[in-house]
N, C-alpha and C. Protein backbone atom coordinates (compact mmCIF):
# COMPACT_ATOMS: atom_id res chain seq x y z
N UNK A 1 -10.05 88.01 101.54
CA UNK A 1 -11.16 87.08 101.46
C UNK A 1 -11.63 86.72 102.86
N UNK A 2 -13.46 86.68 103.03
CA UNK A 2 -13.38 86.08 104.39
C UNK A 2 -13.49 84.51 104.66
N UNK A 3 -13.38 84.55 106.24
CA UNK A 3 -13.38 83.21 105.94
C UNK A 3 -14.47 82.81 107.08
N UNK A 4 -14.56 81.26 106.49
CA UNK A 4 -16.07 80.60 106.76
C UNK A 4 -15.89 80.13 108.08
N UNK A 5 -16.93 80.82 108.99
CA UNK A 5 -16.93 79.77 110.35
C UNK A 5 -17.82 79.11 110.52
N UNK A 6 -17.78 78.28 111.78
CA UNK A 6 -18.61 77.56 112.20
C UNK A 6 -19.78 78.07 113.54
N UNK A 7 -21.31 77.98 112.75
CA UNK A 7 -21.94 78.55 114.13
C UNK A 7 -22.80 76.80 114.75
N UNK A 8 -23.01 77.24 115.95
CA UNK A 8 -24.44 76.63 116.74
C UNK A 8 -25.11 77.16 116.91
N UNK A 9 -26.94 76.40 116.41
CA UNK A 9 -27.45 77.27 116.78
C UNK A 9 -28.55 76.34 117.28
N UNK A 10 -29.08 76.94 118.57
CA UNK A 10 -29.86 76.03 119.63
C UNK A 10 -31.21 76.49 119.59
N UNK A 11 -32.44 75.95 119.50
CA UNK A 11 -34.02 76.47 119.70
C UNK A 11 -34.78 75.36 119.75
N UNK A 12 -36.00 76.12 119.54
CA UNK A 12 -36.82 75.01 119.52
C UNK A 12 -38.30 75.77 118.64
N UNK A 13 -39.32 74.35 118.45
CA UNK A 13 -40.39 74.85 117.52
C UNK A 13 -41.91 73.80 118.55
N UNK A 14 -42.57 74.38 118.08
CA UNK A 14 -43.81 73.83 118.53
C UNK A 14 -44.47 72.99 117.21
N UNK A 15 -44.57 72.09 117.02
CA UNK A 15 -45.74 70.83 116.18
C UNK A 15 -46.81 70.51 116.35
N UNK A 16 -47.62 70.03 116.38
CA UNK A 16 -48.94 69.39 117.02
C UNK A 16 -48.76 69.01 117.73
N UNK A 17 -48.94 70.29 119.13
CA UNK A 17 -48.70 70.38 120.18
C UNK A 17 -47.65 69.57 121.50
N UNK A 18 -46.39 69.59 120.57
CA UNK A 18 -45.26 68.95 120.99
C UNK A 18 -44.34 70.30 120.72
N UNK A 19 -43.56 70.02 121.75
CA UNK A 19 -42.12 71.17 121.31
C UNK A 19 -40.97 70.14 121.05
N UNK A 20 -40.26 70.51 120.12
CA UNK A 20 -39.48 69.94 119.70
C UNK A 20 -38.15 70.71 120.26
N UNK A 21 -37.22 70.23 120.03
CA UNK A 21 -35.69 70.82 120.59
C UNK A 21 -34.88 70.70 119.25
N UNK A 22 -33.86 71.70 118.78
CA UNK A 22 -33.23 71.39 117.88
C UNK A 22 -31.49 71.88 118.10
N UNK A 23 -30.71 71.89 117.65
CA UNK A 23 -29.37 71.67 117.51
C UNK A 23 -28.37 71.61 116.30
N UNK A 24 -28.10 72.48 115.71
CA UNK A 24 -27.66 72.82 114.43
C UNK A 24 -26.32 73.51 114.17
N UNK A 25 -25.73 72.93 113.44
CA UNK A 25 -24.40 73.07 113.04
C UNK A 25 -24.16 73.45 111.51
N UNK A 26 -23.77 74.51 111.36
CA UNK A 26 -23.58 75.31 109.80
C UNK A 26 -22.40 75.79 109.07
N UNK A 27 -22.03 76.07 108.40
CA UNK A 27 -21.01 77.13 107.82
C UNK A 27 -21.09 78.12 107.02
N UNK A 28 -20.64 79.40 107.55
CA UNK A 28 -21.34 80.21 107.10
C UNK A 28 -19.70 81.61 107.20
N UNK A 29 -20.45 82.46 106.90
CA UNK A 29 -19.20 83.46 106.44
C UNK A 29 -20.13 84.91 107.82
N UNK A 30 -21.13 84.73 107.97
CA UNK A 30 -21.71 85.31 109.29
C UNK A 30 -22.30 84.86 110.05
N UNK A 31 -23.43 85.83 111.19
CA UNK A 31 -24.27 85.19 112.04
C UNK A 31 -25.51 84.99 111.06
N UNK A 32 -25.77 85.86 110.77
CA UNK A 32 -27.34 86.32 110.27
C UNK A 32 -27.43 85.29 108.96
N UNK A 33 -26.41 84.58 107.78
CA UNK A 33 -26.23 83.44 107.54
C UNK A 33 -26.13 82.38 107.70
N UNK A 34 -25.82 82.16 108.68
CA UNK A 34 -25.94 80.68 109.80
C UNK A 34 -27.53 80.89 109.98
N UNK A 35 -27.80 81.58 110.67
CA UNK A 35 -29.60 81.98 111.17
C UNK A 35 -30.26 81.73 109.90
N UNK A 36 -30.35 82.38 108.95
CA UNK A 36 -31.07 82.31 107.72
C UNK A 36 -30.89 80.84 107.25
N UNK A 37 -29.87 80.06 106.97
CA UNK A 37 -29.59 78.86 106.65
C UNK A 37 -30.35 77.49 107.68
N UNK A 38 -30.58 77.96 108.61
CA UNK A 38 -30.96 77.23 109.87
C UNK A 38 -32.38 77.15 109.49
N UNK A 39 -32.89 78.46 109.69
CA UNK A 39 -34.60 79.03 109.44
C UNK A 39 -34.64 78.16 108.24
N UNK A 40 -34.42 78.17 106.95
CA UNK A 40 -34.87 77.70 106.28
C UNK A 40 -34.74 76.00 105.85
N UNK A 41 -34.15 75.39 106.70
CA UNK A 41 -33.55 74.13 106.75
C UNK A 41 -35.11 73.63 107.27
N UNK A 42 -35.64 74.13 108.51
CA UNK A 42 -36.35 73.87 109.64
C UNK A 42 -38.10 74.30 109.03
N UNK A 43 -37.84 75.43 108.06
CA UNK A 43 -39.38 75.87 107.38
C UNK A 43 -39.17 74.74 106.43
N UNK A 44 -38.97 74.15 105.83
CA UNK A 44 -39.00 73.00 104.57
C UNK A 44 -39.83 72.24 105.26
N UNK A 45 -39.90 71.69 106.71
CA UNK A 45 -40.69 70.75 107.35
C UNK A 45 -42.28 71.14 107.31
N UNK A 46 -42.40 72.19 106.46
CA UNK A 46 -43.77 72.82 107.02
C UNK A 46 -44.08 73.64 108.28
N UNK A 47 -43.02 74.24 108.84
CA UNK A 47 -42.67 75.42 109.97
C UNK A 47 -43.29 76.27 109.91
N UNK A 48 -43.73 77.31 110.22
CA UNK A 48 -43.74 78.67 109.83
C UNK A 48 -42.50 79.20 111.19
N UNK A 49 -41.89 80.62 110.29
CA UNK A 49 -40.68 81.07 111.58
C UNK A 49 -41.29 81.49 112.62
N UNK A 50 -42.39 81.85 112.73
CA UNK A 50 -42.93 82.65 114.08
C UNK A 50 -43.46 81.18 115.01
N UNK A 51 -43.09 80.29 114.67
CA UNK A 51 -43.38 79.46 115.50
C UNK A 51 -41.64 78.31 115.75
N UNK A 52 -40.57 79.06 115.53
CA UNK A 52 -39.38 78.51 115.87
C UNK A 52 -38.59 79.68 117.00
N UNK A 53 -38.31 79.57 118.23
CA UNK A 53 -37.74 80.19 118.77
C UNK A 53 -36.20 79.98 118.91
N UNK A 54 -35.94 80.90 118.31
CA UNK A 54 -33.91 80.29 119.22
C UNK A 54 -33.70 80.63 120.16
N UNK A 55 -32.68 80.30 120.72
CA UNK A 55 -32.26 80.48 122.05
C UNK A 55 -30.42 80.63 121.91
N UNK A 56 -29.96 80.05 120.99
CA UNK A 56 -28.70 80.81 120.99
C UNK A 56 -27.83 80.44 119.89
N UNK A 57 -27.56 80.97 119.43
CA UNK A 57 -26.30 81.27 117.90
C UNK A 57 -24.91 81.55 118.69
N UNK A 58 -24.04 80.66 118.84
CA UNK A 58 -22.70 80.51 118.90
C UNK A 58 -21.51 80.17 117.91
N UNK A 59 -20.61 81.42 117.98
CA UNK A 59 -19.40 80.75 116.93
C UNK A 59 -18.53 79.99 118.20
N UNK A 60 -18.16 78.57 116.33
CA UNK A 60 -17.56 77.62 117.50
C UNK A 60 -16.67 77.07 116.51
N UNK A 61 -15.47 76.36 116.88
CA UNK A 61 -13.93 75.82 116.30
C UNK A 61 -14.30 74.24 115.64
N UNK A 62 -14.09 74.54 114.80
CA UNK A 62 -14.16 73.10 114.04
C UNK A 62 -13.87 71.96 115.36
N UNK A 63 -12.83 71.90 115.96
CA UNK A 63 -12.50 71.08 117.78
C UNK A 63 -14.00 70.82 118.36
N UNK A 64 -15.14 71.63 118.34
CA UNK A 64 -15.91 71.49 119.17
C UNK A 64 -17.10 71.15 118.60
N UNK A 65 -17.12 71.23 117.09
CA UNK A 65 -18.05 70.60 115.98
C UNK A 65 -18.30 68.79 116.39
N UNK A 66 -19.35 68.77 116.19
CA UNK A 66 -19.72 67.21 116.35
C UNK A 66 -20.38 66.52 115.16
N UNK A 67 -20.29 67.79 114.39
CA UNK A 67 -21.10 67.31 113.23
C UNK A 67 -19.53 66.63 112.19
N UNK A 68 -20.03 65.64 111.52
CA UNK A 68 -18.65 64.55 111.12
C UNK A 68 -18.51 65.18 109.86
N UNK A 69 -19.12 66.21 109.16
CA UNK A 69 -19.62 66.82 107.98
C UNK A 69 -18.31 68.19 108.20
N UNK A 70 -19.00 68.48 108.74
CA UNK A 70 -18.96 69.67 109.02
C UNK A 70 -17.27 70.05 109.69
N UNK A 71 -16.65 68.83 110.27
CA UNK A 71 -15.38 68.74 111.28
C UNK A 71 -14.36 68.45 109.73
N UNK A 72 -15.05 67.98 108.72
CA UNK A 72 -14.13 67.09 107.61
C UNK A 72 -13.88 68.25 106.43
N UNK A 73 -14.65 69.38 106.98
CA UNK A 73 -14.53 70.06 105.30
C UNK A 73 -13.69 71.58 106.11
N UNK A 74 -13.83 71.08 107.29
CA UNK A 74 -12.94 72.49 107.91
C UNK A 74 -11.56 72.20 108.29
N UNK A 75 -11.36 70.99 108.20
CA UNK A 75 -9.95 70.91 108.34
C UNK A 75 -9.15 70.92 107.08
């Protein structure tokens, strides 16, 4: 069985004419799941993806999670 890690994933999006910064914490069993889960968290706001850039998808240890969610269901 695999097992579920934890990614970050860092970008940003443009709004009416503001860039926004974002910071996201997931669980996921890959990368491209974390990414997909992210994308679509962020299109619900009325996004479109070609207007969200990332900048970086990191696997990371429940230790370095800040999300209180996310630190509680991995231990």
């Amino acid at each position: 069985m695999s097992e579920i890690k934890i990614y970050r994933i860092i970008g940003n999006y443009n709004k009416n004419h503001k860039k926004y910064l974002f910071r996201k914490e997931v669980r996921a069993l890959k990368k491209e799941d974390a990414l997909e889960k992210v994308l679509s968290q962020i299109t619900s706001i009325g996004i479109y993806r070609r207007q969200i850039n990332i900048q970086e998808v990191k696997e990371i240890t429940f230790e370095e999670s800040q999300d209180y969610l996310i630190r509680e269901l991995s231990e």
